[in-house]
PDB file of N, CA and C in Angstrom:
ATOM      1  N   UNK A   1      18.827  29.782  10.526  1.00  0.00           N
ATOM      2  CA  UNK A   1      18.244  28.891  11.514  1.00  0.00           C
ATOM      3  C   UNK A   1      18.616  27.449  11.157  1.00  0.00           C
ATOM      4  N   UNK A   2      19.172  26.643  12.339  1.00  0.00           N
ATOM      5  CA  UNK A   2      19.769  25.668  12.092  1.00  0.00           C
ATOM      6  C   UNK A   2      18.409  24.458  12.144  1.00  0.00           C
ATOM      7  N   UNK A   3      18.070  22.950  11.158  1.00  0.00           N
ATOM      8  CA  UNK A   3      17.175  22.136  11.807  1.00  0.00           C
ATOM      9  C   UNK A   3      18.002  21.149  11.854  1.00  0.00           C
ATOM     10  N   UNK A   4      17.659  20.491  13.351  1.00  0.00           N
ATOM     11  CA  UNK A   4      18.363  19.481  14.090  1.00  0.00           C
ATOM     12  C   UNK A   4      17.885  18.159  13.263  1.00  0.00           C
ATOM     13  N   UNK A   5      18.797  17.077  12.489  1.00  0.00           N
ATOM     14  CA  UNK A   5      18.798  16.197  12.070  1.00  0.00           C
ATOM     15  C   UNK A   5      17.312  15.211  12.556  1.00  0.00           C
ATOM     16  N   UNK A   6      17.109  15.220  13.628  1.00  0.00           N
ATOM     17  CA  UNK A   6      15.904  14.391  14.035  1.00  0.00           C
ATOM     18  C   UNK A   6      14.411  15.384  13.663  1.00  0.00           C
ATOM     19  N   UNK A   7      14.803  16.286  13.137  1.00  0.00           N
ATOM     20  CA  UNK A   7      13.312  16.947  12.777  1.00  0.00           C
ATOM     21  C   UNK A   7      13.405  16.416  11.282  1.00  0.00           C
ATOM     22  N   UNK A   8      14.609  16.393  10.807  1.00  0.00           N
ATOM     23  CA  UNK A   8      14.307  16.647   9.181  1.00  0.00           C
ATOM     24  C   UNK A   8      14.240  15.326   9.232  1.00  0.00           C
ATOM     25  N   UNK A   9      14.454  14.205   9.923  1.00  0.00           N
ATOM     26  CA  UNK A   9      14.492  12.853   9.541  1.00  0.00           C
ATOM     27  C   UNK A   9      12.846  12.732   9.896  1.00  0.00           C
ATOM     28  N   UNK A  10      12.426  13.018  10.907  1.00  0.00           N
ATOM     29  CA  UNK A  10      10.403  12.888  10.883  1.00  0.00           C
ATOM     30  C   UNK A  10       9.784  13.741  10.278  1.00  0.00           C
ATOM     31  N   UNK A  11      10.378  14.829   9.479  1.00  0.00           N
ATOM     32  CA  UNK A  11       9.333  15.549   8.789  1.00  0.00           C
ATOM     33  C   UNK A  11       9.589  14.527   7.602  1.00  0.00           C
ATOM     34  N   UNK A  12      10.627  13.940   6.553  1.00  0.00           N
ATOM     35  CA  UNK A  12      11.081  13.446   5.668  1.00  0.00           C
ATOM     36  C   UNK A  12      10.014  11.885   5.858  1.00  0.00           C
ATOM     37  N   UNK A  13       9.793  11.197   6.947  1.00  0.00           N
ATOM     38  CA  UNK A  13       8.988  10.316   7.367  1.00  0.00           C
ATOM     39  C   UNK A  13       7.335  10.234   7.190  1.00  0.00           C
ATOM     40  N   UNK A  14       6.995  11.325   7.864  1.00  0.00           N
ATOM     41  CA  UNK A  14       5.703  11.915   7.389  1.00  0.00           C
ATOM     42  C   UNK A  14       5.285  12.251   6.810  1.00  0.00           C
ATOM     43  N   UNK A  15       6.104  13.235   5.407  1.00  0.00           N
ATOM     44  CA  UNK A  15       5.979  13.416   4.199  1.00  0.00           C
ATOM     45  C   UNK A  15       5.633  12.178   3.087  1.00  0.00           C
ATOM     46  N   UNK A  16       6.808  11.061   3.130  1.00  0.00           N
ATOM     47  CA  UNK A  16       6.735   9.862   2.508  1.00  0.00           C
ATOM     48  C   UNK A  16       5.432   8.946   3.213  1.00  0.00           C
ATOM     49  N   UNK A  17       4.957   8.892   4.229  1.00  0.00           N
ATOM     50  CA  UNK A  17       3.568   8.094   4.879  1.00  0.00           C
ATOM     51  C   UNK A  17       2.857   9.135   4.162  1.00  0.00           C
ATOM     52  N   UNK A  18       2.472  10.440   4.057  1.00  0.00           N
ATOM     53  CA  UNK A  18       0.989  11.016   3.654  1.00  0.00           C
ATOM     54  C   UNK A  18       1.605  10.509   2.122  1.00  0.00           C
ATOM     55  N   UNK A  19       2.637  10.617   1.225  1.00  0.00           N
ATOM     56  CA  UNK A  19       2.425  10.424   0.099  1.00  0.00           C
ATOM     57  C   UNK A  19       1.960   8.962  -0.003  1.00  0.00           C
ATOM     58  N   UNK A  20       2.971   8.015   0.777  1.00  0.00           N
ATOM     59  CA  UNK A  20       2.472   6.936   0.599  1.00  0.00           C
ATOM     60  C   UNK A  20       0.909   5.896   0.697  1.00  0.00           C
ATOM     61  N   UNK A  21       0.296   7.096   1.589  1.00  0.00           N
ATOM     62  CA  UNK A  21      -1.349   7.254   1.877  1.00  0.00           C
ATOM     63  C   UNK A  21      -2.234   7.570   0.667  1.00  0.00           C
ATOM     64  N   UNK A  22      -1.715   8.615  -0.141  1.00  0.00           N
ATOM     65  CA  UNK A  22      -1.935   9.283  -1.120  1.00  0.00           C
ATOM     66  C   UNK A  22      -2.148   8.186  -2.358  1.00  0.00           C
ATOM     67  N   UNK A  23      -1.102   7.573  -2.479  1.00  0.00           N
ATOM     68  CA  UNK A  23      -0.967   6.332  -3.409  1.00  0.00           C
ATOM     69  C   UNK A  23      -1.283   5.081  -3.639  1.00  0.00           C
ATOM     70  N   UNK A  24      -1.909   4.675  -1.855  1.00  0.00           N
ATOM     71  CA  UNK A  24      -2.623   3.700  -1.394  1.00  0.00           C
ATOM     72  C   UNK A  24      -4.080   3.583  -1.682  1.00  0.00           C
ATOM     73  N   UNK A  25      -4.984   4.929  -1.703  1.00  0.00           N
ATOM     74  CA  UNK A  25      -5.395   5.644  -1.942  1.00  0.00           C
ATOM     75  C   UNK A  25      -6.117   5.430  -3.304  1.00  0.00           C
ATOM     76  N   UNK A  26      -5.312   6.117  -4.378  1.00  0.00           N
ATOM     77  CA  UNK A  26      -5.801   5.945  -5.243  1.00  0.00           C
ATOM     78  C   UNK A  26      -5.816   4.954  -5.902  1.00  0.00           C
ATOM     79  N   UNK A  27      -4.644   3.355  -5.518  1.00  0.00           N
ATOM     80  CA  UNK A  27      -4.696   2.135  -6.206  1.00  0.00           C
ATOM     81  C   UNK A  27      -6.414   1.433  -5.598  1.00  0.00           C
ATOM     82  N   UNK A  28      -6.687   2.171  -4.392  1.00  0.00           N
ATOM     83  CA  UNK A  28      -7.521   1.786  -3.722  1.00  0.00           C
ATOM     84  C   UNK A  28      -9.175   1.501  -4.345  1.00  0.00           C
ATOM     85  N   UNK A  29      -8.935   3.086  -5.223  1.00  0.00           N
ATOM     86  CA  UNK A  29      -9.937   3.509  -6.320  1.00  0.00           C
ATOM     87  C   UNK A  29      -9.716   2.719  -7.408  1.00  0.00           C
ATOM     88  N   UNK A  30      -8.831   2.950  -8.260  1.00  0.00           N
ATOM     89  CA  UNK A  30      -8.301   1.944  -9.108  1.00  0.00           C
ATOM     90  C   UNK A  30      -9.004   0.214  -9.157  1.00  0.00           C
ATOM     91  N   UNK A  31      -8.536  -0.399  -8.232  1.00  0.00           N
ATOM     92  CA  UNK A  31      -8.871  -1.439  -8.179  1.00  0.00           C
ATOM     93  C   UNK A  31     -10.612  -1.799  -7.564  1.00  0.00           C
ATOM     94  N   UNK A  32     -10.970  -1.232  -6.947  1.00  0.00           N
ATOM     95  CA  UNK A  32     -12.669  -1.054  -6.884  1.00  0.00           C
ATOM     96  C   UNK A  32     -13.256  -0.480  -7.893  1.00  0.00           C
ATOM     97  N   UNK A  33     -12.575  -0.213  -9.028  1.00  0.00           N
ATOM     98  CA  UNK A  33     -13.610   0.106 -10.205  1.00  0.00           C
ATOM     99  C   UNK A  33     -13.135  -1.077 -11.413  1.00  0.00           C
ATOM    100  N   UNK A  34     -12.016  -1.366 -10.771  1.00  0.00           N
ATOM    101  CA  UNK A  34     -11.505  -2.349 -11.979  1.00  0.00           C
ATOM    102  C   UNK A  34     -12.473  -3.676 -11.552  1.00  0.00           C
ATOM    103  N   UNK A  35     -12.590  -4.494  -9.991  1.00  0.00           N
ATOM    104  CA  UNK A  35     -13.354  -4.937  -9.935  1.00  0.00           C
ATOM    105  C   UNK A  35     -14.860  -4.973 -10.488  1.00  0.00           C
ATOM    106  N   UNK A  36     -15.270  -3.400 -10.022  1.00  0.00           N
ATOM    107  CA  UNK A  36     -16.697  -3.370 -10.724  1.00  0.00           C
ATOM    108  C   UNK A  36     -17.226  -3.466 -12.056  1.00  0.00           C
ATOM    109  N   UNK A  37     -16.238  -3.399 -12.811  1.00  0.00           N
ATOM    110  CA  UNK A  37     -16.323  -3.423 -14.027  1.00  0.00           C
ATOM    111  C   UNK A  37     -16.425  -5.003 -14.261  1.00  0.00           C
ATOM    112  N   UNK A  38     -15.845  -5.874 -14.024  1.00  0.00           N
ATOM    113  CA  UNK A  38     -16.544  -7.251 -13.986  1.00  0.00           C
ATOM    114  C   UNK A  38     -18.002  -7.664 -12.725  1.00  0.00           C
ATOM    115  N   UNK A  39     -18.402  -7.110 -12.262  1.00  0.00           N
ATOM    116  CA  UNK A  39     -19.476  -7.390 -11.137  1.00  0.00           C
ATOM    117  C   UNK A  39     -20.481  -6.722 -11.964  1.00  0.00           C
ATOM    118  N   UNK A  40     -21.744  -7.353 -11.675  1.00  0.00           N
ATOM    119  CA  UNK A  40     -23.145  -6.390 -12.039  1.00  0.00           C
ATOM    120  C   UNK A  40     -23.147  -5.811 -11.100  1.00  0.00           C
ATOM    121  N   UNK A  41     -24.042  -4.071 -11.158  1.00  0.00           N
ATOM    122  CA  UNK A  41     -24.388  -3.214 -10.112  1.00  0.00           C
ATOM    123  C   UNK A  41     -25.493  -4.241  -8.909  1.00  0.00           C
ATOM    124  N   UNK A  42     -25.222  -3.662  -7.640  1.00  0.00           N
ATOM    125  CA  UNK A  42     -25.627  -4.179  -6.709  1.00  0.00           C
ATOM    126  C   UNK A  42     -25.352  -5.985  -6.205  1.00  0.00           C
ATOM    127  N   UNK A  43     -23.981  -6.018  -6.457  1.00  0.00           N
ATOM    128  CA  UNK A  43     -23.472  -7.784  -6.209  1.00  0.00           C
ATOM    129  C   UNK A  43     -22.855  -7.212  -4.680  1.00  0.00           C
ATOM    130  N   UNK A  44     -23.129  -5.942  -4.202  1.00  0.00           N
ATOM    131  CA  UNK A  44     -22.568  -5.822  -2.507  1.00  0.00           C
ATOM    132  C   UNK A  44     -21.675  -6.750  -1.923  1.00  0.00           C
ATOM    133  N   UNK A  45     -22.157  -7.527  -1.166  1.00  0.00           N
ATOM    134  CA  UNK A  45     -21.223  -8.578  -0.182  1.00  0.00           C
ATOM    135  C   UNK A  45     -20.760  -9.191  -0.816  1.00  0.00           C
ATOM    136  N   UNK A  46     -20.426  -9.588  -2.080  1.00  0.00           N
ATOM    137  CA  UNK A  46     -19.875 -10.742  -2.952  1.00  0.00           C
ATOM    138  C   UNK A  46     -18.396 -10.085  -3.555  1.00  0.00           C
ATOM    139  N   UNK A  47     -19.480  -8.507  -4.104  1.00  0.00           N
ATOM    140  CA  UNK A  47     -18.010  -8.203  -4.790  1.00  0.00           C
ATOM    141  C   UNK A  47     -16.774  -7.416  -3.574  1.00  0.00           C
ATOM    142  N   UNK A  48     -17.526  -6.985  -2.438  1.00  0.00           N
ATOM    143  CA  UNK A  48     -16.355  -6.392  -1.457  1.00  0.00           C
ATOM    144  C   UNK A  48     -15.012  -7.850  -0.693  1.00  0.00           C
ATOM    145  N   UNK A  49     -16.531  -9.007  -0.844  1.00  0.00           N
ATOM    146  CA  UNK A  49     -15.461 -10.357  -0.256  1.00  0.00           C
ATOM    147  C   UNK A  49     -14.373 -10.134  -1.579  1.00  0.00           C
ATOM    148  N   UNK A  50     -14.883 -10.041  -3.078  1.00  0.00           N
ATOM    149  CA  UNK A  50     -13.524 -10.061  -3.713  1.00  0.00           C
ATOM    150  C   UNK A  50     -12.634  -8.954  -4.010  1.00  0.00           C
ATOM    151  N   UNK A  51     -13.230  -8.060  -3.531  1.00  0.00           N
ATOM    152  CA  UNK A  51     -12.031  -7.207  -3.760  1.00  0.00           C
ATOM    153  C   UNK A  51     -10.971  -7.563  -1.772  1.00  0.00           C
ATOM    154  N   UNK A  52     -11.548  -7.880  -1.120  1.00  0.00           N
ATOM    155  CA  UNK A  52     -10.544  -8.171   0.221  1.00  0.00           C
ATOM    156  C   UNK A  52      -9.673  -9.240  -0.384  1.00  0.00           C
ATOM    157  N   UNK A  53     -10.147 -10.174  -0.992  1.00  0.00           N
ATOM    158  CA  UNK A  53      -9.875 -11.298  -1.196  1.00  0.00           C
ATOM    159  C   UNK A  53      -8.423 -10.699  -2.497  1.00  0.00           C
ATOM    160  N   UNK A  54      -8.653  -9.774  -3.284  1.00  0.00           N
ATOM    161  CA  UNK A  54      -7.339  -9.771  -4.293  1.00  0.00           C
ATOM    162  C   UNK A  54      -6.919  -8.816  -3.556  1.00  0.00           C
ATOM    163  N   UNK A  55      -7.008  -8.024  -2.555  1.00  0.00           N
ATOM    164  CA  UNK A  55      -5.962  -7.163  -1.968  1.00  0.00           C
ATOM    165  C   UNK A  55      -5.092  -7.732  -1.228  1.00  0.00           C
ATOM    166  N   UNK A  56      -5.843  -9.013  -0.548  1.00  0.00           N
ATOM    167  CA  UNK A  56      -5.185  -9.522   0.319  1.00  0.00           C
ATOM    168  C   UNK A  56      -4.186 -10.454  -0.335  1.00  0.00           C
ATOM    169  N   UNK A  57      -4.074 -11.022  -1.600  1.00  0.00           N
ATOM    170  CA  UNK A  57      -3.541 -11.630  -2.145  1.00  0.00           C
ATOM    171  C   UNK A  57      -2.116 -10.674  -2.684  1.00  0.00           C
ATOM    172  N   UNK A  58      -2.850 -10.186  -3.349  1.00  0.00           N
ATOM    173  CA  UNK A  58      -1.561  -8.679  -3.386  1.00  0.00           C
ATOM    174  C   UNK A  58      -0.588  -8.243  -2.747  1.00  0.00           C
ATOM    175  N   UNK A  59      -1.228  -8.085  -0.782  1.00  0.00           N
ATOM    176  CA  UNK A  59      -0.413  -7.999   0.099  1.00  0.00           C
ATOM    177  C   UNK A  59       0.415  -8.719   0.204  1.00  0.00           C
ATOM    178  N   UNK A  60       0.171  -9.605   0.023  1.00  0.00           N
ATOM    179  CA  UNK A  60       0.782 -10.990   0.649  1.00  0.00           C
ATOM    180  C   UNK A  60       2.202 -11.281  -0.524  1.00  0.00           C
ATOM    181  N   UNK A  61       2.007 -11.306  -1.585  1.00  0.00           N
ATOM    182  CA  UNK A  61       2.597 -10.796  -2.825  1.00  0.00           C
ATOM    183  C   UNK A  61       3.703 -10.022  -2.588  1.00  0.00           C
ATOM    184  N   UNK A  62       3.467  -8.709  -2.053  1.00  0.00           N
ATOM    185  CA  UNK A  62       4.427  -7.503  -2.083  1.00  0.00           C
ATOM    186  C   UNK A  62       5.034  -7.622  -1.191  1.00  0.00           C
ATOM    187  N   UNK A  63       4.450  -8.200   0.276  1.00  0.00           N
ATOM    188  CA  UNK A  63       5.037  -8.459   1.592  1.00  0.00           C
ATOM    189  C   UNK A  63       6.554  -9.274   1.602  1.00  0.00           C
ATOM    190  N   UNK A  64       5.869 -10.449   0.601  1.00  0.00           N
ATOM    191  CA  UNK A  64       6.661 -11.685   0.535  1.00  0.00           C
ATOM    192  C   UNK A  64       8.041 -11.103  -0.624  1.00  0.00           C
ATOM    193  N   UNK A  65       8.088 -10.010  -1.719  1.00  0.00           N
ATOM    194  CA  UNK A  65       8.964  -9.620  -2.385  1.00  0.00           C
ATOM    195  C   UNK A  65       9.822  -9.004  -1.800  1.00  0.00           C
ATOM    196  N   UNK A  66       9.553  -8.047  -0.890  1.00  0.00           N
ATOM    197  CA  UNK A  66       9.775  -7.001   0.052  1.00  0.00           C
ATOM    198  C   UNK A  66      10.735  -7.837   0.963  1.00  0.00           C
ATOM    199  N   UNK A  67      10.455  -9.060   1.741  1.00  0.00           N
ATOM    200  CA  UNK A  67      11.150  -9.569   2.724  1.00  0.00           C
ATOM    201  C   UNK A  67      12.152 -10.310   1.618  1.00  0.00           C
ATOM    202  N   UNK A  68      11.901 -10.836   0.426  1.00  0.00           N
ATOM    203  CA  UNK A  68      13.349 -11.294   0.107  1.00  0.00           C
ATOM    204  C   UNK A  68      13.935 -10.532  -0.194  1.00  0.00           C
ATOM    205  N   UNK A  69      13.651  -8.912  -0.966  1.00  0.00           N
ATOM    206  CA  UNK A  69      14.982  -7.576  -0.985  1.00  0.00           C
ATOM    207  C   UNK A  69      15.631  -7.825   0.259  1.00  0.00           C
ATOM    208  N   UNK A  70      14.638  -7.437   1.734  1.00  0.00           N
ATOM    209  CA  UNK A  70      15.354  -6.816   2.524  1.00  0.00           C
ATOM    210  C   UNK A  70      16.280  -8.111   2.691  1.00  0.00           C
ATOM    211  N   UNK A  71      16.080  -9.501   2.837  1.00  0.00           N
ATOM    212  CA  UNK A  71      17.044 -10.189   3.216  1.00  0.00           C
ATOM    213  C   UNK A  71      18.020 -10.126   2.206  1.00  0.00           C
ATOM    214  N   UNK A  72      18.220  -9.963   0.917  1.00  0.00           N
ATOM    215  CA  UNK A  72      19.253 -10.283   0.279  1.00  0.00           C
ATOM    216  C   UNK A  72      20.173  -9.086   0.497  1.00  0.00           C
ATOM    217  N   UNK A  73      19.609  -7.833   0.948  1.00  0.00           N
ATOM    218  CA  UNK A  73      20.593  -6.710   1.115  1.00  0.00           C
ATOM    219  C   UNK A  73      21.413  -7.248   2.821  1.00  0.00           C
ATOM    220  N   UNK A  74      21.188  -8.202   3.206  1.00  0.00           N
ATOM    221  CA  UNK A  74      22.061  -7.878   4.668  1.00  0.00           C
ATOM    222  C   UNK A  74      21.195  -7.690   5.755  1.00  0.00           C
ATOM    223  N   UNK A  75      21.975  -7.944   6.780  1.00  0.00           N
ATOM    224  CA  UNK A  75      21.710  -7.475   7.890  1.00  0.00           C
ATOM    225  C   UNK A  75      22.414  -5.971   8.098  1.00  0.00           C
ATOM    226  N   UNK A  76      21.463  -5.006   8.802  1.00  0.00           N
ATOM    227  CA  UNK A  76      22.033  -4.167   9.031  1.00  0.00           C
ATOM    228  C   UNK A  76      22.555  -3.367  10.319  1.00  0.00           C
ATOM    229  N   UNK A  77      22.757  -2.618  10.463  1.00  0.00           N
ATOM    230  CA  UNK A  77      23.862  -2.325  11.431  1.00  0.00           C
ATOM    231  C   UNK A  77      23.858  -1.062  12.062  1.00  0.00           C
TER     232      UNK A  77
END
């Protein structure tokens, strides 16, 4: 049984998004306990503003690394 190039290219897609979910995931855990570990129990609204607050910094971080790879590889075609 033959699979037509456009299946294996979205199964190969969807595979890498659930892993990449998977991994999001657990940095997700990761870093909400790494936070808590400096917060006293019950700092609620203070410590979720900082954990938005270093994810978002993070993002912004990886976003900004990410766009100078892709520019230094080219335009593509």
């Amino acid at each position: 049984m033959e699979v037509k190039p456009s299946y294996l290219g979205t199964m190969i897609a969807l595979a890498t998004a659930a892993f990449g979910l998977i991994a999001a995931l657990a940095w997700n855990k990761f870093i909400t306990d790494l936070i808590a570990l400096f917060l006293k129990p019950g700092s609620g609204v203070w410590a979720e503003l900082l954990y938005a607050v270093v994810i978002t910094i993070l993002a912004i971080i990886v976003i900004q690394n990410l766009a100078k790879i892709a520019e230094r590889s080219g335009p593509r075609t």
